[in-house]
N, C-alpha and C. Protein backbone atom coordinates (compact mmCIF):
# COMPACT_ATOMS: atom_id res chain seq x y z
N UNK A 1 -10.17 11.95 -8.95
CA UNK A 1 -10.15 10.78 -8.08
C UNK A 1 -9.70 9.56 -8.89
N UNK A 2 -8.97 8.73 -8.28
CA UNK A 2 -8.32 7.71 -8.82
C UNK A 2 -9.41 6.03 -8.67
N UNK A 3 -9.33 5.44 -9.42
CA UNK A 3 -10.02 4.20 -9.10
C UNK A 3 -10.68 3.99 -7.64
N UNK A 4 -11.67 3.10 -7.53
CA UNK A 4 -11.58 2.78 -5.89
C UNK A 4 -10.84 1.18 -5.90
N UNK A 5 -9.86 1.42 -4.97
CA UNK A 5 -8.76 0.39 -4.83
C UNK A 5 -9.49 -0.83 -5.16
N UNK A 6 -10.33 -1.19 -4.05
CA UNK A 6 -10.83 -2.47 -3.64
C UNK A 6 -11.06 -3.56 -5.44
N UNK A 7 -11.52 -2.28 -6.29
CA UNK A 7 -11.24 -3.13 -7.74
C UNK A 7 -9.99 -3.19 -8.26
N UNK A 8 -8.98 -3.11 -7.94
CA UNK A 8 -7.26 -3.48 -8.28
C UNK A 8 -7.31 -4.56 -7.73
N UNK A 9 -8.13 -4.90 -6.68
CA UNK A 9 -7.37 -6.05 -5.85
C UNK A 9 -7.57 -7.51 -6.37
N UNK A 10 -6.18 -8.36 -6.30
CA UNK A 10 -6.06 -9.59 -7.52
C UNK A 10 -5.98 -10.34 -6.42
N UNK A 11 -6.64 -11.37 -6.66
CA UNK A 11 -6.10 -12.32 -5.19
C UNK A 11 -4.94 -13.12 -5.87
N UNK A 12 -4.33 -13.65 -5.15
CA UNK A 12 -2.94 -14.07 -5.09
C UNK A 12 -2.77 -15.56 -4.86
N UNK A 13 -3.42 -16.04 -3.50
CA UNK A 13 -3.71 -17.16 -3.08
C UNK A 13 -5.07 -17.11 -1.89
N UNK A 14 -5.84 -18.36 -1.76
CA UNK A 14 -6.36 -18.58 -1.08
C UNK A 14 -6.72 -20.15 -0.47
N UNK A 15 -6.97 -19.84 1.08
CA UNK A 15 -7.65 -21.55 1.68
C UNK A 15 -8.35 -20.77 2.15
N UNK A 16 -9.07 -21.99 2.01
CA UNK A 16 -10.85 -21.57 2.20
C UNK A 16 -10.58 -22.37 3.31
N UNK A 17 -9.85 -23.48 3.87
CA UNK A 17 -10.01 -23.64 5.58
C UNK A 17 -9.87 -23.40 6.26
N UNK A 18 -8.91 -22.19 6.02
CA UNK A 18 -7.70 -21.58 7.00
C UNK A 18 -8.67 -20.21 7.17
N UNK A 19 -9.27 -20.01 6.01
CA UNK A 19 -9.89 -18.59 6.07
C UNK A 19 -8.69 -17.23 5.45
N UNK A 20 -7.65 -18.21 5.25
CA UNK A 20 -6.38 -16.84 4.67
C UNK A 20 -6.59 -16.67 3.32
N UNK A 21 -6.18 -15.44 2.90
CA UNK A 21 -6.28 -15.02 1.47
C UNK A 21 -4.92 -13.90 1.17
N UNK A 22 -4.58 -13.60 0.19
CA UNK A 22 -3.36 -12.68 -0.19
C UNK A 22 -3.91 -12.32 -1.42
N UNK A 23 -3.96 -10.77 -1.72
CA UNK A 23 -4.23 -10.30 -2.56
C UNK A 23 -2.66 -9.36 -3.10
N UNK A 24 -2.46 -9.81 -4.37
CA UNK A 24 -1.61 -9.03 -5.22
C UNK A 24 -1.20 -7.51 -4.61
N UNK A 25 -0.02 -7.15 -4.40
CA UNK A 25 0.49 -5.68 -4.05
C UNK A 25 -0.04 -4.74 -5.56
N UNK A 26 -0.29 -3.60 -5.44
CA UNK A 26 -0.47 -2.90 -6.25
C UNK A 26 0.59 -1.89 -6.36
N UNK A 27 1.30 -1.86 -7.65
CA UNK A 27 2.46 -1.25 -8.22
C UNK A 27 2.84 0.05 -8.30
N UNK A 28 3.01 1.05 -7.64
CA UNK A 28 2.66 2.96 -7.85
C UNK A 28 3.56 3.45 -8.79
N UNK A 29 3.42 3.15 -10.11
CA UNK A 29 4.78 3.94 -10.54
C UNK A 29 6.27 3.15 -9.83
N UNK A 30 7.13 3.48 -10.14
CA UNK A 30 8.81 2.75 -9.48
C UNK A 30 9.09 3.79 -8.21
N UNK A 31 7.96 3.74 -7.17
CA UNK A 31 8.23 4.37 -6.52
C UNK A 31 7.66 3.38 -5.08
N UNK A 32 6.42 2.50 -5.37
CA UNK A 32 5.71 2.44 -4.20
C UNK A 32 5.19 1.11 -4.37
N UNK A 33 4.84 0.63 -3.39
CA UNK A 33 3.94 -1.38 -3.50
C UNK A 33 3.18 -0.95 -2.35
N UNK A 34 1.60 -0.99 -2.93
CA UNK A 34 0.72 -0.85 -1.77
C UNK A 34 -0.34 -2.31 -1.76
N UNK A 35 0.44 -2.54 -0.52
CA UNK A 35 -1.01 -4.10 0.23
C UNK A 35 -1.72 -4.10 0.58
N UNK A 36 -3.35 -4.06 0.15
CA UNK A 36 -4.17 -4.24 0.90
C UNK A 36 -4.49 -5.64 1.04
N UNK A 37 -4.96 -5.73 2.42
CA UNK A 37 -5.06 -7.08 2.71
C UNK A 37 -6.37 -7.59 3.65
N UNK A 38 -6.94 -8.42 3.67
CA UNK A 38 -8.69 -8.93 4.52
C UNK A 38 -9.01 -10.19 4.51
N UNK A 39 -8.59 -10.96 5.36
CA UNK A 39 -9.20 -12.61 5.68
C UNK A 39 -8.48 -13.18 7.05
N UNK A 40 -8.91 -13.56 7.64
CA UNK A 40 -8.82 -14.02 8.93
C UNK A 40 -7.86 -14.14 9.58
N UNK A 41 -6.02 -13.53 8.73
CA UNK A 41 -4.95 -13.73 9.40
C UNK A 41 -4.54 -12.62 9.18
N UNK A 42 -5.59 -11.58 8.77
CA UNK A 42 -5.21 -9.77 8.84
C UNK A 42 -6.18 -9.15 9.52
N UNK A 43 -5.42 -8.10 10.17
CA UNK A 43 -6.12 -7.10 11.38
C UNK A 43 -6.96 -5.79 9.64
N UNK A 44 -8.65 -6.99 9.23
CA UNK A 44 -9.53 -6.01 8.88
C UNK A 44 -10.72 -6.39 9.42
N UNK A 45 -11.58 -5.90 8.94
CA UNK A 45 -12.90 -5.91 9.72
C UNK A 45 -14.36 -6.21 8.34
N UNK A 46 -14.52 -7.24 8.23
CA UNK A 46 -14.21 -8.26 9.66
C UNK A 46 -13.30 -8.77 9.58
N UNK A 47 -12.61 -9.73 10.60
CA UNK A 47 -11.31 -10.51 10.51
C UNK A 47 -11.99 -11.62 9.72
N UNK A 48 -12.58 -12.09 9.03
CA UNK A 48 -12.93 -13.08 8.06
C UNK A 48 -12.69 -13.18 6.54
N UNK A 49 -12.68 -14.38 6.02
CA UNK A 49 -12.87 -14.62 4.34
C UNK A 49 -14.31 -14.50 3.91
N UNK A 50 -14.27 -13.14 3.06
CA UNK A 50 -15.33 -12.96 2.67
C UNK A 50 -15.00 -13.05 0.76
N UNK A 51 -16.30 -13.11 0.62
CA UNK A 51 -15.89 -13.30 -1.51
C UNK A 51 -16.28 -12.45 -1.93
N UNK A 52 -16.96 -11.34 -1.29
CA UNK A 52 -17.18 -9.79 -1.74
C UNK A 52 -16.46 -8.63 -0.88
N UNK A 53 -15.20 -8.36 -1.61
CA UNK A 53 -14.26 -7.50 -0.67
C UNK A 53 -14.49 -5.93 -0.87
N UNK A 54 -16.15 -5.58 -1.33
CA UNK A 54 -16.85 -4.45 -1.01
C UNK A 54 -17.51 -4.68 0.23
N UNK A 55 -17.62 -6.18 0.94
CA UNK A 55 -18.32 -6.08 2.08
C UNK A 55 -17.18 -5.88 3.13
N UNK A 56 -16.12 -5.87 3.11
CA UNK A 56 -15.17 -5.17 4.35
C UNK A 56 -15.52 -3.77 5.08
N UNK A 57 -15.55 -3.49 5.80
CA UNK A 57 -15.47 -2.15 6.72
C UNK A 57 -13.88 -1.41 6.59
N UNK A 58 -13.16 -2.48 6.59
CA UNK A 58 -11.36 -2.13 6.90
C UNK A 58 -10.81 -2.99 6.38
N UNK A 59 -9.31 -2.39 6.21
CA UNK A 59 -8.45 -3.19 5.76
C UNK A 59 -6.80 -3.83 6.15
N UNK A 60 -5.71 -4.66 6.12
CA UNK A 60 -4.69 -4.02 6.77
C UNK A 60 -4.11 -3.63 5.42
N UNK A 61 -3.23 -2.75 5.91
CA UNK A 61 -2.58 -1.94 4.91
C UNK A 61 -0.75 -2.34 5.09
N UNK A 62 -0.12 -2.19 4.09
CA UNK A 62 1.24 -2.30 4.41
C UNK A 62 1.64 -1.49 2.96
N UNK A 63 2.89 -0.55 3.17
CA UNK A 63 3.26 0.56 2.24
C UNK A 63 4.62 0.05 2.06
N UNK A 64 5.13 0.02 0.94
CA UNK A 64 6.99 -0.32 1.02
C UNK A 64 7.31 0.63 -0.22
N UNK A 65 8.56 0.66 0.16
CA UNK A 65 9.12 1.50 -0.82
C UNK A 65 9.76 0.40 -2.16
N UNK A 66 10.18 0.85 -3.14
CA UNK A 66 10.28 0.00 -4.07
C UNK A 66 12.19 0.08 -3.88
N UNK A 67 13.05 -0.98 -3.93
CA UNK A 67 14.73 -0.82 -4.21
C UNK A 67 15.21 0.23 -5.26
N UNK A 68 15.88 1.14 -4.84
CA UNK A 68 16.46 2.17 -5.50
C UNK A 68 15.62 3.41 -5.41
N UNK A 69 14.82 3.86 -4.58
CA UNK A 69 14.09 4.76 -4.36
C UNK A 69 14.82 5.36 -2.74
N UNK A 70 14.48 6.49 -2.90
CA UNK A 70 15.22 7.45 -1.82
C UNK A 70 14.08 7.11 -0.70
N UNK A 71 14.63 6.60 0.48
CA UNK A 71 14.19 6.93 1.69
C UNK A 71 14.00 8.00 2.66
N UNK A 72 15.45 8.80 2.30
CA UNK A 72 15.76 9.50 3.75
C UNK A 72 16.17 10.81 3.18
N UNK A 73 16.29 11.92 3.66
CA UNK A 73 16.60 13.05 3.60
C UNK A 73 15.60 13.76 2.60
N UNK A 74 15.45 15.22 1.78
CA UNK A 74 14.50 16.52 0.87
C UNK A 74 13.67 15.25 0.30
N UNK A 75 14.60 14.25 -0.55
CA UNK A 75 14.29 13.40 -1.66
C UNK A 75 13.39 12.34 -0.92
N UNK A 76 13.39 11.87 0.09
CA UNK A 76 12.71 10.85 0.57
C UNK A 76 11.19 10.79 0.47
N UNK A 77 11.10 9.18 0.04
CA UNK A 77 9.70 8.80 -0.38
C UNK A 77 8.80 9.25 1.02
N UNK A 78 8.99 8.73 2.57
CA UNK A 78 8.46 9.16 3.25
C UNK A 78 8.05 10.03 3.43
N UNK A 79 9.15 11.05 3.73
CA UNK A 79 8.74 12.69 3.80
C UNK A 79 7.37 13.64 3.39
N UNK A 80 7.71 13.28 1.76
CA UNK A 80 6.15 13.33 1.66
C UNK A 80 4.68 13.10 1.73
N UNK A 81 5.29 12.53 2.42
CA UNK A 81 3.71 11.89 3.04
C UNK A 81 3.43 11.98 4.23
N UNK A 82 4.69 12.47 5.51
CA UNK A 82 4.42 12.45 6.94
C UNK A 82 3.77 13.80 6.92
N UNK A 83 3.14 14.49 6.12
CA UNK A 83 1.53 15.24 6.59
C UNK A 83 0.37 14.89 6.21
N UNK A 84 0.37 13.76 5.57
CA UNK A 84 -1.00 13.36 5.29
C UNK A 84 -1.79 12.89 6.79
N UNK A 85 -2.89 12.87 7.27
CA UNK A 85 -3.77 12.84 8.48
C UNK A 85 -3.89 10.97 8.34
N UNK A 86 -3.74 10.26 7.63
CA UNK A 86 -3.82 9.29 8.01
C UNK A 86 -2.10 8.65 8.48
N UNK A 87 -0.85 9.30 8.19
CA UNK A 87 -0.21 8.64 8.40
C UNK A 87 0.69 8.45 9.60
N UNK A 88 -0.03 8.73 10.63
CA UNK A 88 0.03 8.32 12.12
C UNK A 88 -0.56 6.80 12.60
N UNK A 89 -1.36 6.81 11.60
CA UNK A 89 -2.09 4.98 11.96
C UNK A 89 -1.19 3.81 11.47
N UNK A 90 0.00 4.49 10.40
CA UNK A 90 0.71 3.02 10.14
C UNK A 90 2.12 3.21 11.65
N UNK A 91 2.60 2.41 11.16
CA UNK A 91 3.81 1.91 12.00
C UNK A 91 5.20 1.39 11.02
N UNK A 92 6.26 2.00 11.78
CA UNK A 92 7.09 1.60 10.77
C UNK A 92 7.46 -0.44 11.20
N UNK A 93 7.92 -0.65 9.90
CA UNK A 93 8.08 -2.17 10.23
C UNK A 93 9.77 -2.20 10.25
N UNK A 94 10.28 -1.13 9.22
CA UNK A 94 11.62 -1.20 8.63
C UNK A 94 11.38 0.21 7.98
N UNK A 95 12.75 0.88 7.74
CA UNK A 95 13.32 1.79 6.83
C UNK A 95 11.77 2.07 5.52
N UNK A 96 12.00 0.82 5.31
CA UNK A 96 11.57 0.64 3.65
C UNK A 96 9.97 0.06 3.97
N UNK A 97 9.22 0.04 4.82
CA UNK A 97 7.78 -0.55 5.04
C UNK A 97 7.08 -0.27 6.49
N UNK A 98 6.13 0.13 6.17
CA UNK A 98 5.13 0.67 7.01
C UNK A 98 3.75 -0.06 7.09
N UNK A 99 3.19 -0.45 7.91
CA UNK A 99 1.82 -1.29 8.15
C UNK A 99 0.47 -0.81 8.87
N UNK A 100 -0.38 -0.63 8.84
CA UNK A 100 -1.55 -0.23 9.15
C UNK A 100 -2.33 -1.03 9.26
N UNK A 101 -2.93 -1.44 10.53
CA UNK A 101 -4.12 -2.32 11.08
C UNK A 101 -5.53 -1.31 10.82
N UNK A 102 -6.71 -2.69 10.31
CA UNK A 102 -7.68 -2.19 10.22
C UNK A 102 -8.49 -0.63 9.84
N UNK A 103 -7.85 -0.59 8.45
CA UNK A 103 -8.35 1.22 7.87
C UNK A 103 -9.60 1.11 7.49
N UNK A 104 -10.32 2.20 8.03
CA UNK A 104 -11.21 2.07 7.15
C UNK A 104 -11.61 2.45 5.63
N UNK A 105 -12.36 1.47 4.53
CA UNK A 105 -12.34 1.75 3.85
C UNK A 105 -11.67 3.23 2.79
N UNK A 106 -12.59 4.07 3.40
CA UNK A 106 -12.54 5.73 2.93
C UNK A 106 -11.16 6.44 3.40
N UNK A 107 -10.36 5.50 4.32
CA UNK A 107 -8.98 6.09 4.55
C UNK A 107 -7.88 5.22 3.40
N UNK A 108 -8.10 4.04 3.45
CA UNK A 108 -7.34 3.09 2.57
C UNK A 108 -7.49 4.21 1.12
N UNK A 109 -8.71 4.15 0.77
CA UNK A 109 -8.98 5.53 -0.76
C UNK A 109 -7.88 6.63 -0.74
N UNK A 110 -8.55 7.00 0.40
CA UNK A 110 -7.37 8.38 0.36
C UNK A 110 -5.90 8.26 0.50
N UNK A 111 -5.22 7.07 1.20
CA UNK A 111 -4.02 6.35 1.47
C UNK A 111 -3.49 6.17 -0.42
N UNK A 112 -4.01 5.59 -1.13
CA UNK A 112 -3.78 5.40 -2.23
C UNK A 112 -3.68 6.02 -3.24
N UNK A 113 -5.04 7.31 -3.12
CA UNK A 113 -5.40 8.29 -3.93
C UNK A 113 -3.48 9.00 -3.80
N UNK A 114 -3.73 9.48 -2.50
CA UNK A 114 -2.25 10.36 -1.79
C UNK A 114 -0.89 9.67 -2.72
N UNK A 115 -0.56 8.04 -2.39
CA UNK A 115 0.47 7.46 -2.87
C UNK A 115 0.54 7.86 -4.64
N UNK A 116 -0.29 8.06 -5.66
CA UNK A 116 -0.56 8.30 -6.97
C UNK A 116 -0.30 9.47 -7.30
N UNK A 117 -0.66 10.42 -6.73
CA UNK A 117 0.02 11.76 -6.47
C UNK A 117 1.56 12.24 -6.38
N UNK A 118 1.51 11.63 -4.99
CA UNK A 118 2.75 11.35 -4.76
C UNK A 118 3.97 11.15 -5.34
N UNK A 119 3.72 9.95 -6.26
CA UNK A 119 4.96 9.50 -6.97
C UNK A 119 4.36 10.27 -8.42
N UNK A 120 3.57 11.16 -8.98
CA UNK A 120 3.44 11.60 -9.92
C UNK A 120 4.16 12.75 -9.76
N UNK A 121 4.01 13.52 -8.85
CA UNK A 121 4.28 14.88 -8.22
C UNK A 121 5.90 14.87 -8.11
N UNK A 122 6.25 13.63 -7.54
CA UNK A 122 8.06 13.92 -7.04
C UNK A 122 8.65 12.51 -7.56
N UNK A 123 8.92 12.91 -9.25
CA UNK A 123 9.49 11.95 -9.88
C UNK A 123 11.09 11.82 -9.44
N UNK A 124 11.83 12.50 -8.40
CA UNK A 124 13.07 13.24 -8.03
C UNK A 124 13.12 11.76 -7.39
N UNK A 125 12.24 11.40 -6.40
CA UNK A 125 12.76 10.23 -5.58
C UNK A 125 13.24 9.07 -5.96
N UNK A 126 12.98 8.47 -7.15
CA UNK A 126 13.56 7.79 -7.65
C UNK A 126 15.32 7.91 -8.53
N UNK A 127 15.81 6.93 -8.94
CA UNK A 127 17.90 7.03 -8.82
C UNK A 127 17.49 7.12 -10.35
N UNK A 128 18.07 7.86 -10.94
CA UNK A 128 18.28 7.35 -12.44
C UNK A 128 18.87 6.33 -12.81
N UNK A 129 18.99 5.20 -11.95
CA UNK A 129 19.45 3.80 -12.47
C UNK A 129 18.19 3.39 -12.71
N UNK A 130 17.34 3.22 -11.48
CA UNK A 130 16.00 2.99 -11.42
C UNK A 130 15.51 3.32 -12.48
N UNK A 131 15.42 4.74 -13.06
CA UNK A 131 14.45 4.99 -13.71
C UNK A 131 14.88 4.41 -15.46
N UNK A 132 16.29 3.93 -15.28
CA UNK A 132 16.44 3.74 -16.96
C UNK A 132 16.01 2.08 -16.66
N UNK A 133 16.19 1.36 -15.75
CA UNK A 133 15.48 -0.15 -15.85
C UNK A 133 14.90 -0.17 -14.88
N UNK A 134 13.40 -0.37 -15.01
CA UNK A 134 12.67 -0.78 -13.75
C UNK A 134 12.93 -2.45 -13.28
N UNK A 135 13.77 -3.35 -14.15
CA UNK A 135 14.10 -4.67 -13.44
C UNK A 135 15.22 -4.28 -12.35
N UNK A 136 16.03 -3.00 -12.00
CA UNK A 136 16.44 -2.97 -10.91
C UNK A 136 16.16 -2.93 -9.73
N UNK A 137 15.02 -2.09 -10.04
CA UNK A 137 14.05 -1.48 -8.80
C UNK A 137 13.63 -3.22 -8.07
């Protein structure tokens, strides 16, 4: 088992009037940027700014692929993942990003656990441009 996410998470920015917060994308290898996200202008639960983001129930989620990584066809970053059981709850936004309202906790885990795997398992998806400079990606 891999970390539990919720301690990766860096906050980024916050107003405390607005109740919004942005927490840092987390990096998967040159393959993946996973968002978790929780304060009053994201679909989690609660929809509030809280200062202990072990007290969430849910989260929103948003998945992107990183530039120079295979989308589509054997090689595609997706592919592997359209059998995982949670990934009917996101939605595509674009080609390259997928979003998920309100996960719960223990799915966001496994969402992440899966993505680490993932890009460990099928180093193929990435271009060998990519892989000789990650400032392309």
């Amino acid at each position: 088992m891999t970390n539990d996410f919720r301690i990766l998470l860096k906050e980024d920015m916050r107003n405390d009037e607005t109740g919004e917060r942005w927490f840092q994308d987390i990096e998967i290898g040159s393959v993946f940027f996973f968002s978790v996200q929780a304060s009053t202008l994201h679909d989690s639960t609660p929809p509030a700014l809280l200062d202990d983001v072990m007290a969430y129930e849910a989260f929103q989620v948003t998945l992107q692929i990183r530039h120079g990584v295979y989308n589509f066809g054997k090689r595609g970053a997706w592919q592997h993942l359209e059998d995982k059981p949670w990934w009917p709850l996101f939605e595509a936004e674009s080609p390259v990003l997928t979003v998920a309202a309100n996960l719960p906790v223990a799915t966001v885990q496994q969402v992440y656990e899966d993505l680490v795997a993932c890009e460990k398992a099928h180093p193929e998806m990435t271009t060998k441009k990519c892989l000789r400079s990650l400032s392309v990606c």
